[in-house]
PDB file of N, CA and C in Angstrom:
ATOM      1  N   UNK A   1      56.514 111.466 132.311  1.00  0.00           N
ATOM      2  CA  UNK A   1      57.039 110.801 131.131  1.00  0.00           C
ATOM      3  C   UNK A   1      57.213 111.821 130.010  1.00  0.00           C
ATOM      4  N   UNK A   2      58.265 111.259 129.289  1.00  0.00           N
ATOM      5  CA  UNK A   2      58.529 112.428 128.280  1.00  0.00           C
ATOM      6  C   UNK A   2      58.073 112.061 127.189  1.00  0.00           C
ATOM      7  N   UNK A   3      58.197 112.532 125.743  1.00  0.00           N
ATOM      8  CA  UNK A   3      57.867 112.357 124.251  1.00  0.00           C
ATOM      9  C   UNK A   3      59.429 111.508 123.917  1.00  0.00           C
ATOM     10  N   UNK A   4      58.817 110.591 123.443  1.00  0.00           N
ATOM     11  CA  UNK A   4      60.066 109.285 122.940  1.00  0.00           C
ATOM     12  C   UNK A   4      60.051 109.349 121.247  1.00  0.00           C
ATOM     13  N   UNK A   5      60.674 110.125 121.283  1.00  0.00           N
ATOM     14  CA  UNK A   5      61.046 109.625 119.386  1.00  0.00           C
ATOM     15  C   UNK A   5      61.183 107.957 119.019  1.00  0.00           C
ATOM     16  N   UNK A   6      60.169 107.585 117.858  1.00  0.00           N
ATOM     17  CA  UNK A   6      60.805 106.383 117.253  1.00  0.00           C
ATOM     18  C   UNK A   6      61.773 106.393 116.553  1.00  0.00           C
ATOM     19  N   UNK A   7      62.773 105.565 116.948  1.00  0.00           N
ATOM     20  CA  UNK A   7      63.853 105.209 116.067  1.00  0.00           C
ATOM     21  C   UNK A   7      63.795 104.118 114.720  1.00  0.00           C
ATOM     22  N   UNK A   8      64.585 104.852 113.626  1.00  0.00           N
ATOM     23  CA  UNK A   8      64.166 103.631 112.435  1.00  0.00           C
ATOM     24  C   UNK A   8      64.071 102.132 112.716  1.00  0.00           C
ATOM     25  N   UNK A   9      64.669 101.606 113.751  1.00  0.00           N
ATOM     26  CA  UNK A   9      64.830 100.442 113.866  1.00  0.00           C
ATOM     27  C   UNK A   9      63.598 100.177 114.785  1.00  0.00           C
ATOM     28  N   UNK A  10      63.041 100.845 116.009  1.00  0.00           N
ATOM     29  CA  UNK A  10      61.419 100.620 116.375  1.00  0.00           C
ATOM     30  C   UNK A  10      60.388 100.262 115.791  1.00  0.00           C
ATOM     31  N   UNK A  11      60.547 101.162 114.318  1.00  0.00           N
ATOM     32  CA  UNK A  11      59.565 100.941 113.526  1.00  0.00           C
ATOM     33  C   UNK A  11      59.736 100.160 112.496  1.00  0.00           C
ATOM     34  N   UNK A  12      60.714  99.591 112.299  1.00  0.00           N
ATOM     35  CA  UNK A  12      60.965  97.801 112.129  1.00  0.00           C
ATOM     36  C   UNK A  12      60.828  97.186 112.728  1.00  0.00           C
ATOM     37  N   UNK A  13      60.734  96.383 114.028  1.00  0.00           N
ATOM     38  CA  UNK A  13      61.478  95.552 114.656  1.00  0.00           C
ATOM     39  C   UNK A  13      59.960  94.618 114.663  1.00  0.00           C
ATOM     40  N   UNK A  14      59.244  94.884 114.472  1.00  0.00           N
ATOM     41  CA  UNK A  14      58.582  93.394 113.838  1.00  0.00           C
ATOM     42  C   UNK A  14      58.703  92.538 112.805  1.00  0.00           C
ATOM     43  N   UNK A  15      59.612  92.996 111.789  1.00  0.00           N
ATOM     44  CA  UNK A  15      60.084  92.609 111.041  1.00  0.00           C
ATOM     45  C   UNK A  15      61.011  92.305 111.397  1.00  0.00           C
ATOM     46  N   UNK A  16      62.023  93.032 112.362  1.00  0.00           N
ATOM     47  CA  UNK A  16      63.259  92.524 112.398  1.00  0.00           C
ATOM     48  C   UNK A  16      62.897  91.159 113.588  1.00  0.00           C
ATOM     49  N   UNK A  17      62.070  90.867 114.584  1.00  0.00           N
ATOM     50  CA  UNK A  17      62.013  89.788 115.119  1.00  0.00           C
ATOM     51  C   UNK A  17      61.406  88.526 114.371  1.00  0.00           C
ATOM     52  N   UNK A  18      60.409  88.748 113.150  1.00  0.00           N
ATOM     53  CA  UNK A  18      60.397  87.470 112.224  1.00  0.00           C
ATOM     54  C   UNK A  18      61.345  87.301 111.224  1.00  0.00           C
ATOM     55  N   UNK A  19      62.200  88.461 111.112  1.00  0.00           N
ATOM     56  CA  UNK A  19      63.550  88.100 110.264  1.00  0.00           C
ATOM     57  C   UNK A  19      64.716  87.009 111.753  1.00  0.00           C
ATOM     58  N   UNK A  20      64.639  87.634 112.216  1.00  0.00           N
ATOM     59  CA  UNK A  20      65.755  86.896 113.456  1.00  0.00           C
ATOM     60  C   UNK A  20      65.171  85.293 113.632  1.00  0.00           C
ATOM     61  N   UNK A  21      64.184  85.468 113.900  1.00  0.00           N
ATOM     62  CA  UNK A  21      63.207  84.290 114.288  1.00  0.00           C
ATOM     63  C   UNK A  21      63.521  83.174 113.029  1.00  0.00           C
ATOM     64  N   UNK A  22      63.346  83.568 111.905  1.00  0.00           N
ATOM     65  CA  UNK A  22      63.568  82.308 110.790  1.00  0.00           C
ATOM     66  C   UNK A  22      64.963  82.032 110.468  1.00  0.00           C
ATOM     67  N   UNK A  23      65.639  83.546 110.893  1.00  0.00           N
ATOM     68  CA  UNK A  23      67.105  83.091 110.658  1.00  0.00           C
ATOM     69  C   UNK A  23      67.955  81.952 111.984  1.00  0.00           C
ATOM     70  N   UNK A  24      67.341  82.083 113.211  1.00  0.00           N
ATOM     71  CA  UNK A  24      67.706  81.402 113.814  1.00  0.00           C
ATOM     72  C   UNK A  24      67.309  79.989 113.851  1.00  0.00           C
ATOM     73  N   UNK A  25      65.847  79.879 113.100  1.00  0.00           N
ATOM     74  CA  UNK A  25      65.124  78.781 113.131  1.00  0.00           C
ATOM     75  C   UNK A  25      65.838  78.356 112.212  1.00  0.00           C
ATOM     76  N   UNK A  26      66.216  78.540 110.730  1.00  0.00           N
ATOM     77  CA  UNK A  26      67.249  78.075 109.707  1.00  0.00           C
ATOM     78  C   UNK A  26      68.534  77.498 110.281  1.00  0.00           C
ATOM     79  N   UNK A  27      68.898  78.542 110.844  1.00  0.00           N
ATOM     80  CA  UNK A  27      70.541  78.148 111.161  1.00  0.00           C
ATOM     81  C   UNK A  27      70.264  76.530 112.489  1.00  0.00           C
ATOM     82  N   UNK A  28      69.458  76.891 112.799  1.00  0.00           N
ATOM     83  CA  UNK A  28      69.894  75.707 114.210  1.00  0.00           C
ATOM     84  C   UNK A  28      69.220  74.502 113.424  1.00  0.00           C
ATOM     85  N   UNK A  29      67.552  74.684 112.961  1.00  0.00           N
ATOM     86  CA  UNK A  29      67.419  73.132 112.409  1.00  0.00           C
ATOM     87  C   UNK A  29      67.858  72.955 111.006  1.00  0.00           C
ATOM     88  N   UNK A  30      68.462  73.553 109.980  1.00  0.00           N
ATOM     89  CA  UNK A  30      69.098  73.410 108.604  1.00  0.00           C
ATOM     90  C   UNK A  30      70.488  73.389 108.412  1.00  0.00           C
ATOM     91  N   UNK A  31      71.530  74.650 108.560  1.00  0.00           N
ATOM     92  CA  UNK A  31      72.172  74.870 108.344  1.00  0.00           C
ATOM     93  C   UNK A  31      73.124  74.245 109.463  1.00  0.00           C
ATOM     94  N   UNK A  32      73.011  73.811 110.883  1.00  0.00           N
ATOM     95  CA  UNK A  32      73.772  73.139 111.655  1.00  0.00           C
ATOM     96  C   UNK A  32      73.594  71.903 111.058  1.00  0.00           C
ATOM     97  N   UNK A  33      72.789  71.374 110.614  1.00  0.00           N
ATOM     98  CA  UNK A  33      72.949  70.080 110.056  1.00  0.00           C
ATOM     99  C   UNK A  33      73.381  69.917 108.724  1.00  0.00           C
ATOM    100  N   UNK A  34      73.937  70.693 108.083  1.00  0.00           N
ATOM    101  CA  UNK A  34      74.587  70.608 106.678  1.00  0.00           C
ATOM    102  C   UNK A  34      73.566  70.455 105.353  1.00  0.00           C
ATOM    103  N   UNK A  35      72.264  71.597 105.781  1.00  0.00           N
ATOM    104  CA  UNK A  35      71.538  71.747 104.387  1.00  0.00           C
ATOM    105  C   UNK A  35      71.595  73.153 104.321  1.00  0.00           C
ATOM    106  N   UNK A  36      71.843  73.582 103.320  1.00  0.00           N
ATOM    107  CA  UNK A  36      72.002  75.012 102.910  1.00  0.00           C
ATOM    108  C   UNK A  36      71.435  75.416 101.784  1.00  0.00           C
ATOM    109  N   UNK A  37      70.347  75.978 102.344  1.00  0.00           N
ATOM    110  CA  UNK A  37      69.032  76.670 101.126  1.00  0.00           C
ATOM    111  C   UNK A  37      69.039  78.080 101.505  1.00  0.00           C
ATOM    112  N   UNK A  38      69.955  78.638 100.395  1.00  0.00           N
ATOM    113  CA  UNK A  38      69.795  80.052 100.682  1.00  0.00           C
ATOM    114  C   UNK A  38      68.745  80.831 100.017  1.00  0.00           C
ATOM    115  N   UNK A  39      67.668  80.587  99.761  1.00  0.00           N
ATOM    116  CA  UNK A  39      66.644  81.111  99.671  1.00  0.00           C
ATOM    117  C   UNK A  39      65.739  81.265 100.369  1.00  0.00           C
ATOM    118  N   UNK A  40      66.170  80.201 102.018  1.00  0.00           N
ATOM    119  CA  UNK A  40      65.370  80.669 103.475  1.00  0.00           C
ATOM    120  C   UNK A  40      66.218  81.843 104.290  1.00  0.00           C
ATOM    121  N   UNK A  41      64.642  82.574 104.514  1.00  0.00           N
ATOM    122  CA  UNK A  41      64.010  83.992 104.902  1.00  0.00           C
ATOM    123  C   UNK A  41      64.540  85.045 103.900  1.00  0.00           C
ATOM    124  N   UNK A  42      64.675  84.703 102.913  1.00  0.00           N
ATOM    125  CA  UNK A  42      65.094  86.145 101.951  1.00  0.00           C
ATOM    126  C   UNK A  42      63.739  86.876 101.980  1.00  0.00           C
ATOM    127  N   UNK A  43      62.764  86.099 101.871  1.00  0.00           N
ATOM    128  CA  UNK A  43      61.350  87.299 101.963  1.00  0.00           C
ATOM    129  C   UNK A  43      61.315  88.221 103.217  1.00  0.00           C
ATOM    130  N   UNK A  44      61.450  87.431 104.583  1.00  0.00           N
ATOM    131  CA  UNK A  44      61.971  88.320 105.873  1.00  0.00           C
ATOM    132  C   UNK A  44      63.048  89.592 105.938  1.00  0.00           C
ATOM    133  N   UNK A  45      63.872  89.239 105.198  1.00  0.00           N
ATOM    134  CA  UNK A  45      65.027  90.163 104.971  1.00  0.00           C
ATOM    135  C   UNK A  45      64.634  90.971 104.399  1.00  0.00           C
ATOM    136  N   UNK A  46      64.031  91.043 103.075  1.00  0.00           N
ATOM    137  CA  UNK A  46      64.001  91.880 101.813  1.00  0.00           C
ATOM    138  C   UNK A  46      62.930  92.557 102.716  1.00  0.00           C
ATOM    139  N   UNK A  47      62.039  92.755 103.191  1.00  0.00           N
ATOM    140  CA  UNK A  47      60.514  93.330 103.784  1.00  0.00           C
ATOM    141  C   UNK A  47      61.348  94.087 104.969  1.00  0.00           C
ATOM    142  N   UNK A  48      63.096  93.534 105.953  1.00  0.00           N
ATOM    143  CA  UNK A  48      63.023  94.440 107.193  1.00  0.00           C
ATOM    144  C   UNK A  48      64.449  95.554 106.423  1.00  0.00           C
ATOM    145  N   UNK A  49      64.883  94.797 105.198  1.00  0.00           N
ATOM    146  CA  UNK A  49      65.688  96.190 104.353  1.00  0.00           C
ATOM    147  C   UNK A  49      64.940  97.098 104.195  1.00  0.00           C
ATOM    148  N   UNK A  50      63.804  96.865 103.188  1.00  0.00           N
ATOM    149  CA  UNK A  50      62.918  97.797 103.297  1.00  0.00           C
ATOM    150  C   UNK A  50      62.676  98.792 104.243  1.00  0.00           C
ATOM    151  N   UNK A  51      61.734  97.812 105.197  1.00  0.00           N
ATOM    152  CA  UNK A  51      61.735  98.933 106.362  1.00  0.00           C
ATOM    153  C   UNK A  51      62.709 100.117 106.487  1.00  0.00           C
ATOM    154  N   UNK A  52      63.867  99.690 107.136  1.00  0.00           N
ATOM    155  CA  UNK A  52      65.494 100.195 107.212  1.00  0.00           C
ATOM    156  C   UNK A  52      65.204 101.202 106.495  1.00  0.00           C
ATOM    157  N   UNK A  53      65.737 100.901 105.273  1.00  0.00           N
ATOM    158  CA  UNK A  53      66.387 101.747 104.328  1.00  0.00           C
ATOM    159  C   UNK A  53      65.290 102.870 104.223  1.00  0.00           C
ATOM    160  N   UNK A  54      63.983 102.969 103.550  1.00  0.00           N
ATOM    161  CA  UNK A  54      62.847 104.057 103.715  1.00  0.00           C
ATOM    162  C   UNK A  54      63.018 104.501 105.209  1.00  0.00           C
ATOM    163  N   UNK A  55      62.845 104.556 106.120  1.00  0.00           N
ATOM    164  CA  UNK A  55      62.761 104.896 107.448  1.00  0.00           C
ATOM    165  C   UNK A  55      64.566 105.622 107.618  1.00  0.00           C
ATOM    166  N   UNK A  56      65.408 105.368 107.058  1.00  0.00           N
ATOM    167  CA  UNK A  56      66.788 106.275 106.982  1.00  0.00           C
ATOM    168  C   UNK A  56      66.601 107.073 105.861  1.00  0.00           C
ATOM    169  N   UNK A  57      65.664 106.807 104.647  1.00  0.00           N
ATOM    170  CA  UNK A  57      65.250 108.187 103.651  1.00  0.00           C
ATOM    171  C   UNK A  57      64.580 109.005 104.942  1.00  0.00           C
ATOM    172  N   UNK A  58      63.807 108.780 105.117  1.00  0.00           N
ATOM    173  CA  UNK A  58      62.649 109.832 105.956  1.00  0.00           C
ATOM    174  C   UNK A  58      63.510 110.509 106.719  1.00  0.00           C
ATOM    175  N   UNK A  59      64.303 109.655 107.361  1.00  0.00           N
ATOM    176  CA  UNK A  59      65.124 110.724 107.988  1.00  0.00           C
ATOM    177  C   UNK A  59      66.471 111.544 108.134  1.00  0.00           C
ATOM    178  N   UNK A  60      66.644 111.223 106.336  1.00  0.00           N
ATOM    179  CA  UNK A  60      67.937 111.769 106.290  1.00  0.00           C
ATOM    180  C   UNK A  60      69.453 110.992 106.784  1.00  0.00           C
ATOM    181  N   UNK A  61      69.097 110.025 106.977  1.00  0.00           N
ATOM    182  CA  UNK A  61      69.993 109.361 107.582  1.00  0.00           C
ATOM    183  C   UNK A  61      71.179 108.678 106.748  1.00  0.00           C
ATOM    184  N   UNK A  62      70.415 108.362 105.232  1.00  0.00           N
ATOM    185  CA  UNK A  62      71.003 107.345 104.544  1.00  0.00           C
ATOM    186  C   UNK A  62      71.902 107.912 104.131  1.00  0.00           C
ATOM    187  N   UNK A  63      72.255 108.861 103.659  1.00  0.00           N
ATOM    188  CA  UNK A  63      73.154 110.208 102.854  1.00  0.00           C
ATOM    189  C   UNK A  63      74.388 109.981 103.656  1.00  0.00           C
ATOM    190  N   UNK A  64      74.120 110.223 105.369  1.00  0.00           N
ATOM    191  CA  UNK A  64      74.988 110.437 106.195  1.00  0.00           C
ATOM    192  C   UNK A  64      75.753 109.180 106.676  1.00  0.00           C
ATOM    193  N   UNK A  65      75.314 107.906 106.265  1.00  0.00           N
ATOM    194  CA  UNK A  65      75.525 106.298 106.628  1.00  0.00           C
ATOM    195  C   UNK A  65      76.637 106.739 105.576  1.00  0.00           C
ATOM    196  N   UNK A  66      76.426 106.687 104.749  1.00  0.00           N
ATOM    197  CA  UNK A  66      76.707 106.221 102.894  1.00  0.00           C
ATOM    198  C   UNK A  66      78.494 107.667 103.159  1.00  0.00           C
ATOM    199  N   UNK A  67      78.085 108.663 103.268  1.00  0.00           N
ATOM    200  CA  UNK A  67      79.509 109.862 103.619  1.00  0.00           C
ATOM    201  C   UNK A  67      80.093 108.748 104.360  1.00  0.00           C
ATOM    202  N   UNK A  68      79.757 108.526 105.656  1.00  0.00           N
ATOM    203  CA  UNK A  68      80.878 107.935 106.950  1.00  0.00           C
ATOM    204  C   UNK A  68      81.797 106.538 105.873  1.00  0.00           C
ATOM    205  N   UNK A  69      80.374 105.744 105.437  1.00  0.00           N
ATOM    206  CA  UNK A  69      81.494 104.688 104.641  1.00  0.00           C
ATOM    207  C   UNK A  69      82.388 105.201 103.701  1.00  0.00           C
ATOM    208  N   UNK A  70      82.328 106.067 103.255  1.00  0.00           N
ATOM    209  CA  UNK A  70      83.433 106.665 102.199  1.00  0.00           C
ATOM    210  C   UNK A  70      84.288 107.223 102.698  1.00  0.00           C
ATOM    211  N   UNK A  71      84.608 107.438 104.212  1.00  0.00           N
ATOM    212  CA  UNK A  71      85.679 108.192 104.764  1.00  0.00           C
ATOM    213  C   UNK A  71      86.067 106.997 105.731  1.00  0.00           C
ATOM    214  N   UNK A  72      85.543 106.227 105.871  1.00  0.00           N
ATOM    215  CA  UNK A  72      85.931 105.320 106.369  1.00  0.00           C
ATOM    216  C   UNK A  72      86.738 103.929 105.523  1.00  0.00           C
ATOM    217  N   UNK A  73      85.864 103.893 104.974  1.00  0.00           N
ATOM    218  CA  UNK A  73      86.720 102.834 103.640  1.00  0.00           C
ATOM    219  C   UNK A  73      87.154 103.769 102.494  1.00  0.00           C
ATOM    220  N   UNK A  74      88.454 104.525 102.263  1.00  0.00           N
ATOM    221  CA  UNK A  74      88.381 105.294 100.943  1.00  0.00           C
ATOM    222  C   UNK A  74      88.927 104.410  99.569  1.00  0.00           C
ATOM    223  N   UNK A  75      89.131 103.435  99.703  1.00  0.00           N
ATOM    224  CA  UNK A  75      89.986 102.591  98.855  1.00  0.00           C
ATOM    225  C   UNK A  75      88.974 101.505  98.695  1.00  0.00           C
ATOM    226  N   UNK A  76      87.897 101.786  98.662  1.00  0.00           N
ATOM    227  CA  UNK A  76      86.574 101.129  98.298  1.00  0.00           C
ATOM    228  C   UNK A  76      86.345 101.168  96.972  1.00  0.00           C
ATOM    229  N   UNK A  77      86.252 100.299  95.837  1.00  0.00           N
ATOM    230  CA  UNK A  77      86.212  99.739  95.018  1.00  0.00           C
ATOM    231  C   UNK A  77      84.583 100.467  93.907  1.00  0.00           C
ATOM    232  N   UNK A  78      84.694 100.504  93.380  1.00  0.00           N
ATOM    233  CA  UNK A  78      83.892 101.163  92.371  1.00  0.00           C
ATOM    234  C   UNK A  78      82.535  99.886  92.041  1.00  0.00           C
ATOM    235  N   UNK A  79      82.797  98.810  92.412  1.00  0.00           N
ATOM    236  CA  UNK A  79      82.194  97.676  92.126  1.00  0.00           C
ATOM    237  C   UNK A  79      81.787  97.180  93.714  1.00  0.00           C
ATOM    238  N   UNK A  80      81.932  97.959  94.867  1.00  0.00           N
ATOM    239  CA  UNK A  80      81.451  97.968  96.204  1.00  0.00           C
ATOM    240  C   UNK A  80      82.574  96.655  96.785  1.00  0.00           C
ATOM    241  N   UNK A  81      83.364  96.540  96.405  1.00  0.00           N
ATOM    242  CA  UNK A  81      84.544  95.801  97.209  1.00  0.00           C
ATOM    243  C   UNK A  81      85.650  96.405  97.344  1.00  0.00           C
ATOM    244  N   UNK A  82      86.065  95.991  98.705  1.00  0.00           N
ATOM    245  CA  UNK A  82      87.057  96.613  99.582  1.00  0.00           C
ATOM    246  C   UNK A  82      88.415  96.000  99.364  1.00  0.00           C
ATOM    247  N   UNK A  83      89.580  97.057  98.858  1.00  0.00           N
ATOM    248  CA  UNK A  83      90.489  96.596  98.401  1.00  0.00           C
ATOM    249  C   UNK A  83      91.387  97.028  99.675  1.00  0.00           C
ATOM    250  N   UNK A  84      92.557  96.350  99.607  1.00  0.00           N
ATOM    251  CA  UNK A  84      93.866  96.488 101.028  1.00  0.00           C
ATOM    252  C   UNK A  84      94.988  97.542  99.838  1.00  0.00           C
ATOM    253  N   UNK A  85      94.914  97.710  98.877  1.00  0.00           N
ATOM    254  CA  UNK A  85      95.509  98.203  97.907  1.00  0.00           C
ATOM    255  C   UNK A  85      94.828  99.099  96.764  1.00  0.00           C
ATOM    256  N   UNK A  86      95.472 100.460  97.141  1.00  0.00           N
ATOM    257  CA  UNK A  86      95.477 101.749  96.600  1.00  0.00           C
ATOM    258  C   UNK A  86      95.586 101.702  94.792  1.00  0.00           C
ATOM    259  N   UNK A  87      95.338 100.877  93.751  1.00  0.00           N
ATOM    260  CA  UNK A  87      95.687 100.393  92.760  1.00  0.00           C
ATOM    261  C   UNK A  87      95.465 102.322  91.937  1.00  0.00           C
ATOM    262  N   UNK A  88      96.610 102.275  91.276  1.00  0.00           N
ATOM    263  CA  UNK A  88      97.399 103.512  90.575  1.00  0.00           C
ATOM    264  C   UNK A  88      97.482 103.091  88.638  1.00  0.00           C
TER     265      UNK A  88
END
């Protein structure tokens, strides 16, 4: 057996399975039935961003996410929305 690097998302993914877990539990008994409280699992979310985002500092990662979207979307909006038009 070899040495396995953790990946940022390994060292989330307990978070990310009680984030999935309430989001699915929301969507099937709430939101399929037409109640919509969007303030269920924002605590789940906000705790596996976290994770994420520190764990792509540590590794340098976030810098390099953040370049690709700017060469990828260049007509990206100063206010983080994506325009179809080059406005001059």
């Amino acid at each position: 057996m070899g040495f396995v690097k953790s990946s940022p998302a390994s060292q989330c993914a307990d978070l990310r399975t009680a984030y999935h877990d309430c989001f699915n539990r929301w969507f099937s008994e709430r939101f399929s039935k037409g109640q919509c409280d969007k303030e269920e699992c924002v605590a789940e979310w906000e705790k596996y961003r976290a994770c994420l985002a520190e764990n792509l500092k540590e590794k340098h990662l976030r810098n390099i996410l953040l370049e690709a979207e700017e060469s990828y979307f260049p007509n990206k909006g100063h206010d983080g929305s994506r325009s179809c038009y080059n406005h001059q």
